[in-house]
Protein backbone atom coordinates (compact mmCIF):
# COMPACT_ATOMS: atom_id res chain seq x y z
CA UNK A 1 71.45 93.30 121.35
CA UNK A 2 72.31 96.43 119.77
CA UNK A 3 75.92 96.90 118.75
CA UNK A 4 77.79 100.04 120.78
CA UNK A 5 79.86 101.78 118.19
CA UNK A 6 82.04 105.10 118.31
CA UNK A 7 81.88 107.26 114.94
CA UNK A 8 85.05 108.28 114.54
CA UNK A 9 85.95 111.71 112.86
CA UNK A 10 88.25 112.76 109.42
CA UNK A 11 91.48 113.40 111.08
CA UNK A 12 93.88 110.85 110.16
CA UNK A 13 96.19 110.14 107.28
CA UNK A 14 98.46 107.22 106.13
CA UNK A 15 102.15 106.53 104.79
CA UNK A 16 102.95 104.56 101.78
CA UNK A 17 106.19 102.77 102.27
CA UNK A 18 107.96 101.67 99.68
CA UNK A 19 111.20 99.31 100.23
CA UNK A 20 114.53 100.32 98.53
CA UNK A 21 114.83 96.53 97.35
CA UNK A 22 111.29 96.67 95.41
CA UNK A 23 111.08 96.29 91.75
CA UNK A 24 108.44 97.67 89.48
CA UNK A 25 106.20 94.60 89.59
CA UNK A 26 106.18 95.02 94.00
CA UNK A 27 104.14 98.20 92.93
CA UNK A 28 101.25 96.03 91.41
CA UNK A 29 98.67 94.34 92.97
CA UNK A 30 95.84 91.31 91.55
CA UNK A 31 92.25 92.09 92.86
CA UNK A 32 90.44 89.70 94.72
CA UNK A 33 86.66 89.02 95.12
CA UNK A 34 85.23 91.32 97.15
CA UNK A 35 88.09 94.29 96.87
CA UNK A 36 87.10 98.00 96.36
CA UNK A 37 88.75 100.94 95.40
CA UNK A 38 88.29 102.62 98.56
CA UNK A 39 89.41 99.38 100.72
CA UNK A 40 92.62 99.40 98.71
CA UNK A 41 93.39 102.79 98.69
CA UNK A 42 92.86 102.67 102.77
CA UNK A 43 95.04 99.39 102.88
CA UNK A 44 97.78 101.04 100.63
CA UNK A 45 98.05 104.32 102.51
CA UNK A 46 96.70 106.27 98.94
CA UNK A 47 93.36 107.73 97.36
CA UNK A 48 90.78 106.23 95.20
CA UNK A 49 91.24 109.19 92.57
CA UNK A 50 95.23 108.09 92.55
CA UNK A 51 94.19 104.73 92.11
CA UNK A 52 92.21 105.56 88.73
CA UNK A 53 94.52 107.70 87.75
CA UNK A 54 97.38 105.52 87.97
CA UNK A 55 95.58 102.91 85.91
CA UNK A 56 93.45 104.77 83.94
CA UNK A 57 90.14 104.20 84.93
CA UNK A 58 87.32 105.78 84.36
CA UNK A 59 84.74 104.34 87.13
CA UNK A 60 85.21 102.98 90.85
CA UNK A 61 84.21 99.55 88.83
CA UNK A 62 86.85 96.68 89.46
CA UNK A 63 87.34 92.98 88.46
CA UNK A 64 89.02 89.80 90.32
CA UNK A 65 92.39 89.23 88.75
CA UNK A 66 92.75 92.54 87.43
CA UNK A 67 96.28 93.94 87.94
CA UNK A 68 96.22 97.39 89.72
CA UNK A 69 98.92 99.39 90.39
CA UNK A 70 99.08 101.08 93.95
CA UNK A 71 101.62 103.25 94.09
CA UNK A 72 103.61 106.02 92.07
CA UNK A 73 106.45 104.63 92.67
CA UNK A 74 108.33 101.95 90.34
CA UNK A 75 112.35 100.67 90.70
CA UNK A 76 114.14 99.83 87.21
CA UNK A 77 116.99 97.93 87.61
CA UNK A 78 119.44 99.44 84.90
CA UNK A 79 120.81 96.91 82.65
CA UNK A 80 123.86 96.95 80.06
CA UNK A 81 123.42 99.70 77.67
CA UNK A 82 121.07 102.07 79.45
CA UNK A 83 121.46 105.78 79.96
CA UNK A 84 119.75 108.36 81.64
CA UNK A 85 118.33 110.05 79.41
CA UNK A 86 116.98 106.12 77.47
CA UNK A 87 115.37 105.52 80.58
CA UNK A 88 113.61 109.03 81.33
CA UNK A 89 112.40 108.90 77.77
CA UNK A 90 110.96 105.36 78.23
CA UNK A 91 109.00 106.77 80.76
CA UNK A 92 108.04 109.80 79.82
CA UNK A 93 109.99 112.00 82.16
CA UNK A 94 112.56 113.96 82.52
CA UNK A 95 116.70 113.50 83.33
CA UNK A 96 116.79 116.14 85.82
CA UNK A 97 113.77 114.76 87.76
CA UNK A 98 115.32 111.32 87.74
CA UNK A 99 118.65 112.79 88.76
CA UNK A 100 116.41 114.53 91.71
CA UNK A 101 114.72 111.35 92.62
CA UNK A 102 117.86 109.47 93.27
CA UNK A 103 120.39 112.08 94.46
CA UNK A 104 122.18 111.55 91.01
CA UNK A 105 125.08 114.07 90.62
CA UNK A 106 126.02 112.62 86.97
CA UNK A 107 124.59 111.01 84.32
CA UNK A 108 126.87 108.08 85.46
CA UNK A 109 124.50 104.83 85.67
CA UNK A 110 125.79 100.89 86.06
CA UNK A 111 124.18 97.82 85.39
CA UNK A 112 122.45 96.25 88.65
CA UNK A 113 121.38 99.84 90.03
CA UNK A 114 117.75 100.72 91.27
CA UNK A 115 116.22 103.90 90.01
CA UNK A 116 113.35 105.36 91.60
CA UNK A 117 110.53 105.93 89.01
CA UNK A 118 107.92 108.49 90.20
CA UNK A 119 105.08 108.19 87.86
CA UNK A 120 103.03 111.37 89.14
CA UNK A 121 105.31 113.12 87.16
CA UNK A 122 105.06 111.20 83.68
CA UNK A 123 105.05 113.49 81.44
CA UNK A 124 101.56 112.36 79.34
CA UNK A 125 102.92 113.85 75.73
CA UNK A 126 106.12 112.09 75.80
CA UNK A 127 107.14 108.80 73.23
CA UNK A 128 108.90 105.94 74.36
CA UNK A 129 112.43 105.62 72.99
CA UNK A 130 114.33 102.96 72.04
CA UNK A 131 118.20 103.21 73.36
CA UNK A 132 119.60 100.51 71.88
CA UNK A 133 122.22 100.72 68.26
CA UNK A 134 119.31 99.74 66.40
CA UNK A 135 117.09 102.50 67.50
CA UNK A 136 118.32 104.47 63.32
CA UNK A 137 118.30 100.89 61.59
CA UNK A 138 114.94 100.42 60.42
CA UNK A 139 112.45 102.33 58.25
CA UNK A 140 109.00 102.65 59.65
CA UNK A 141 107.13 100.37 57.20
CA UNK A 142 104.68 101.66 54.72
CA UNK A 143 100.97 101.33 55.88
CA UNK A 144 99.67 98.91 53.23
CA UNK A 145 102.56 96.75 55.01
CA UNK A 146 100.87 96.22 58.28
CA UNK A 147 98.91 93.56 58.41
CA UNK A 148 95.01 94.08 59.76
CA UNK A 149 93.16 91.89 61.82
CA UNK A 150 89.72 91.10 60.31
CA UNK A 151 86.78 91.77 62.60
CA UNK A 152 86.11 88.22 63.23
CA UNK A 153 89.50 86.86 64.44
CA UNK A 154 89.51 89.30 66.98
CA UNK A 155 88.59 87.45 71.06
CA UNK A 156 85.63 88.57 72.39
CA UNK A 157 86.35 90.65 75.44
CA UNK A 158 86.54 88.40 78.66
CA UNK A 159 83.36 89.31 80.89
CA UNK A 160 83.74 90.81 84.22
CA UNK A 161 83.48 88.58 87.59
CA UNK A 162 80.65 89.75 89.43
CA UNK A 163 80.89 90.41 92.94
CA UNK A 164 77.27 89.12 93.18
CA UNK A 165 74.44 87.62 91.26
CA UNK A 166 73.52 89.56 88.09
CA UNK A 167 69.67 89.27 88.46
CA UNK A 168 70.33 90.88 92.20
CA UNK A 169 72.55 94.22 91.09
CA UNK A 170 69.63 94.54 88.07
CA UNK A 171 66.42 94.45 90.37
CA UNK A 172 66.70 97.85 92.67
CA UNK A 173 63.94 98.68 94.83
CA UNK A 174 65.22 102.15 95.43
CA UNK A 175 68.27 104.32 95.36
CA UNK A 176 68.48 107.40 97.81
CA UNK A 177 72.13 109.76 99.43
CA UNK A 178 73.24 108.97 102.39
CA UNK A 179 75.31 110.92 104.81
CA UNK A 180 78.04 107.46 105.60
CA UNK A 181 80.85 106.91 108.59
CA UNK A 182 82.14 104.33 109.72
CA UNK A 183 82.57 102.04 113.05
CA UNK A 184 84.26 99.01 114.26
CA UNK A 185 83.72 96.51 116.68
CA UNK A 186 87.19 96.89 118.53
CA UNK A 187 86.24 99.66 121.03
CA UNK A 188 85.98 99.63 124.68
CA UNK A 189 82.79 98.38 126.12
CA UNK A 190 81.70 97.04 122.30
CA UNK A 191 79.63 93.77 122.44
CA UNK A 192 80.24 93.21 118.81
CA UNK A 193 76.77 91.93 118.35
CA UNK A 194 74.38 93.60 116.10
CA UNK A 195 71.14 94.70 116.78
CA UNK A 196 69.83 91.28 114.32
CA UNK A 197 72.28 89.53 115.83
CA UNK A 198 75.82 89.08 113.65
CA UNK A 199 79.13 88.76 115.87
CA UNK A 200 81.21 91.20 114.37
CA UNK A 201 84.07 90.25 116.46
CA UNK A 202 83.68 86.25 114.79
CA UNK A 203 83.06 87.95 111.22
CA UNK A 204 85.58 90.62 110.71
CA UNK A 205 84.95 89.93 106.81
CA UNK A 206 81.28 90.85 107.42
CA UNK A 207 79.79 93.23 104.71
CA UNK A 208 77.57 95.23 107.41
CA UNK A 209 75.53 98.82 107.60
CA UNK A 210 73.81 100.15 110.57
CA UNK A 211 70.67 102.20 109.29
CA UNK A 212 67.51 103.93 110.05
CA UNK A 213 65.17 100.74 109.49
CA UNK A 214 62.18 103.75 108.48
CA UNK A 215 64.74 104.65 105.91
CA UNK A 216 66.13 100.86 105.25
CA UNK A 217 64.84 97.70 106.47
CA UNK A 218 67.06 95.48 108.56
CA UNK A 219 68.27 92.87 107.12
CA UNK A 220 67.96 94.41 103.52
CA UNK A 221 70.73 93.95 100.79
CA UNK A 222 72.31 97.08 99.57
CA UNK A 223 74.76 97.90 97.54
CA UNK A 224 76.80 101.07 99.37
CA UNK A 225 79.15 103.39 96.73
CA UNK A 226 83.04 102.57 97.59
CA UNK A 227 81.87 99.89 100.29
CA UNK A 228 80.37 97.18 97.94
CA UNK A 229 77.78 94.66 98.89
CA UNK A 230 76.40 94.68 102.11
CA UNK A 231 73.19 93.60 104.21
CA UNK A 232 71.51 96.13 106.88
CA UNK A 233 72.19 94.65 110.09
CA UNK A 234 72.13 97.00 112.41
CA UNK A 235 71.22 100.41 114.32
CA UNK A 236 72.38 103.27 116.14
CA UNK A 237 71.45 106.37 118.16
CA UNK A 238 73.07 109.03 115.75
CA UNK A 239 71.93 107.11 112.43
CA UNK A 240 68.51 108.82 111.85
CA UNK A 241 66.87 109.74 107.82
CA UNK A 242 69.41 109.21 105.02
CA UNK A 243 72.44 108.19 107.81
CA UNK A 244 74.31 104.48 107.15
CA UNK A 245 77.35 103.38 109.50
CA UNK A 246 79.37 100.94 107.77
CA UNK A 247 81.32 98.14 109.26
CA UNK A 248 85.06 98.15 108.89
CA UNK A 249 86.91 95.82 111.41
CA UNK A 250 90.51 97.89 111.05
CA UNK A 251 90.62 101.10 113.57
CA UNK A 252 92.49 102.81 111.24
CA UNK A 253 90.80 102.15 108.28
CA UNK A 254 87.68 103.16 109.71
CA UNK A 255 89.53 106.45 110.88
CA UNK A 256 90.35 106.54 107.01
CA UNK A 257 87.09 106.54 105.55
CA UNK A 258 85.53 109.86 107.54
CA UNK A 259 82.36 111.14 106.65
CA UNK A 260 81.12 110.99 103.08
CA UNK A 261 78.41 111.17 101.01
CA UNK A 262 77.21 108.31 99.12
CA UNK A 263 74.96 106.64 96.64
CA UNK A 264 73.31 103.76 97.88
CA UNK A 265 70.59 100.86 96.09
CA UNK A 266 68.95 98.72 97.98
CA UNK A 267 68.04 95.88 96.02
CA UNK A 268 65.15 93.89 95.88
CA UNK A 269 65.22 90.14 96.86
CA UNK A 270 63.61 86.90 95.51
């Protein structure tokens, strides 16, 4: 039986909250198998364009056990030795905005206190300083000093985890733009059963697309921009030409995602 769903509309935002007790490391996440940019921008209340700029990437592409950080916001615990104006160098900022950030009204700092570090104003020209008495010691050495790596010692970089088969994500039977919302399976009067079948309700993990099946086959594989993998699995009375629904078992997560427009490939099978 064909799944009920509600569309629902762009109108909702999220908070970030960050605990006064967090350190800079609470700010980082490891990917798992199967993680997006878009699901953990949703799930940590930010964007996927803040996500990449915060760690510097240049594509939506991520890997298991990467290290991501989530959120401007860092806490550096000031240790013996530190000063205001060490610390806003070290981070490429400046002593006024720090002062701001933590309601500072003098550059009087102790060991064991939290400062808030907001990195969405780093300033990107800065140089990291070092504060301690050694900082005027020692000469910078002279290049013919520095010792080079030859070519071959150097580790060949570790290949990425794919998400799925390598041979699949290669063999694409066609690629078209979609118009995309999204739906869940928590809504009144919602059977949670597609139309080929799946109990969303028992698979909240499912990786599922309602479709036009003259556009996209049911039970295709696909591979949806900012959504990952997925299989076509179902249908629905709005989703007509180049229109996908995709599954997302979180209300507000679903709210989250809107209405955008998409690549999508549906691959070919063997």
């Amino acid at each position: 039986m064909k799944l009920k769903k509600s569309i629902i509309s762009v109108a909702a935002f999220t908070t970030l909250a960050v605990s006064g007790g967090a350190s800079a490391s609470a700010q980082e996440i490891e990917v798992k198998k199967g993680d997006t940019l878009w699901g953990l921008a949703s799930e940590y209340g930010t964007t996927v364009d803040q996500l990449k700029t915060w760690n510097n990437l240049g594509s939506d592409l991520i890997f298991p056990d990467q290290e991501l950080k989530v959120s401007s916001k860092e806490y550096y615990t000031v240790k013996k030795g530190d000063t205001l104006w060490g610390i806003s160098s070290n981070y490429g900022i400046s002593v006024d905005s720090l002062q701001g950030w933590n309601a500072l009204e003098s550059d009087l700092i102790v060991p064991g206190q939290e400062l808030l570090i907001n990195l969405d104003d780093k300033q990107t020209t800065s140089t990291p300083v070092n504060t301690s008495e050694q900082e005027e010691a020692a000469p910078t050495p002279a290049p013919e000093e520095t010792p080079e790596v030859a070519p071959e010692a150097e580790e060949p970089a570790a290949e990425p985890v794919q998400a799925e088969p390598q041979e699949e994500q290669e063999a694409v039977a066609k690629e078209l733009t979609v118009e995309a919302t999204a739906y869940t399976a928590e809504c009144e009067g919602c059977s949670g059963i597609t139309a080929t079948g799946v109990n969303l309700k028992e698979n909240p993990d499912a990786k599922v697309i309602a479709v036009d099946p003259n556009v996209i086959p049911l039970g295709s594989k696909v591979y949806v921009e900012g959504y990952g993998y997925a299989t076509a699995e179902d249908t629905g009375g709005a989703i007509k030409g180049n229109r996908i629904d995709v599954f997302i078992p979180s209300k507000d997560q679903a709210i989250d995602f809107g209405r955008k427009t998409l690549n999508v490939k549906v691959l070919e099978t063997k």
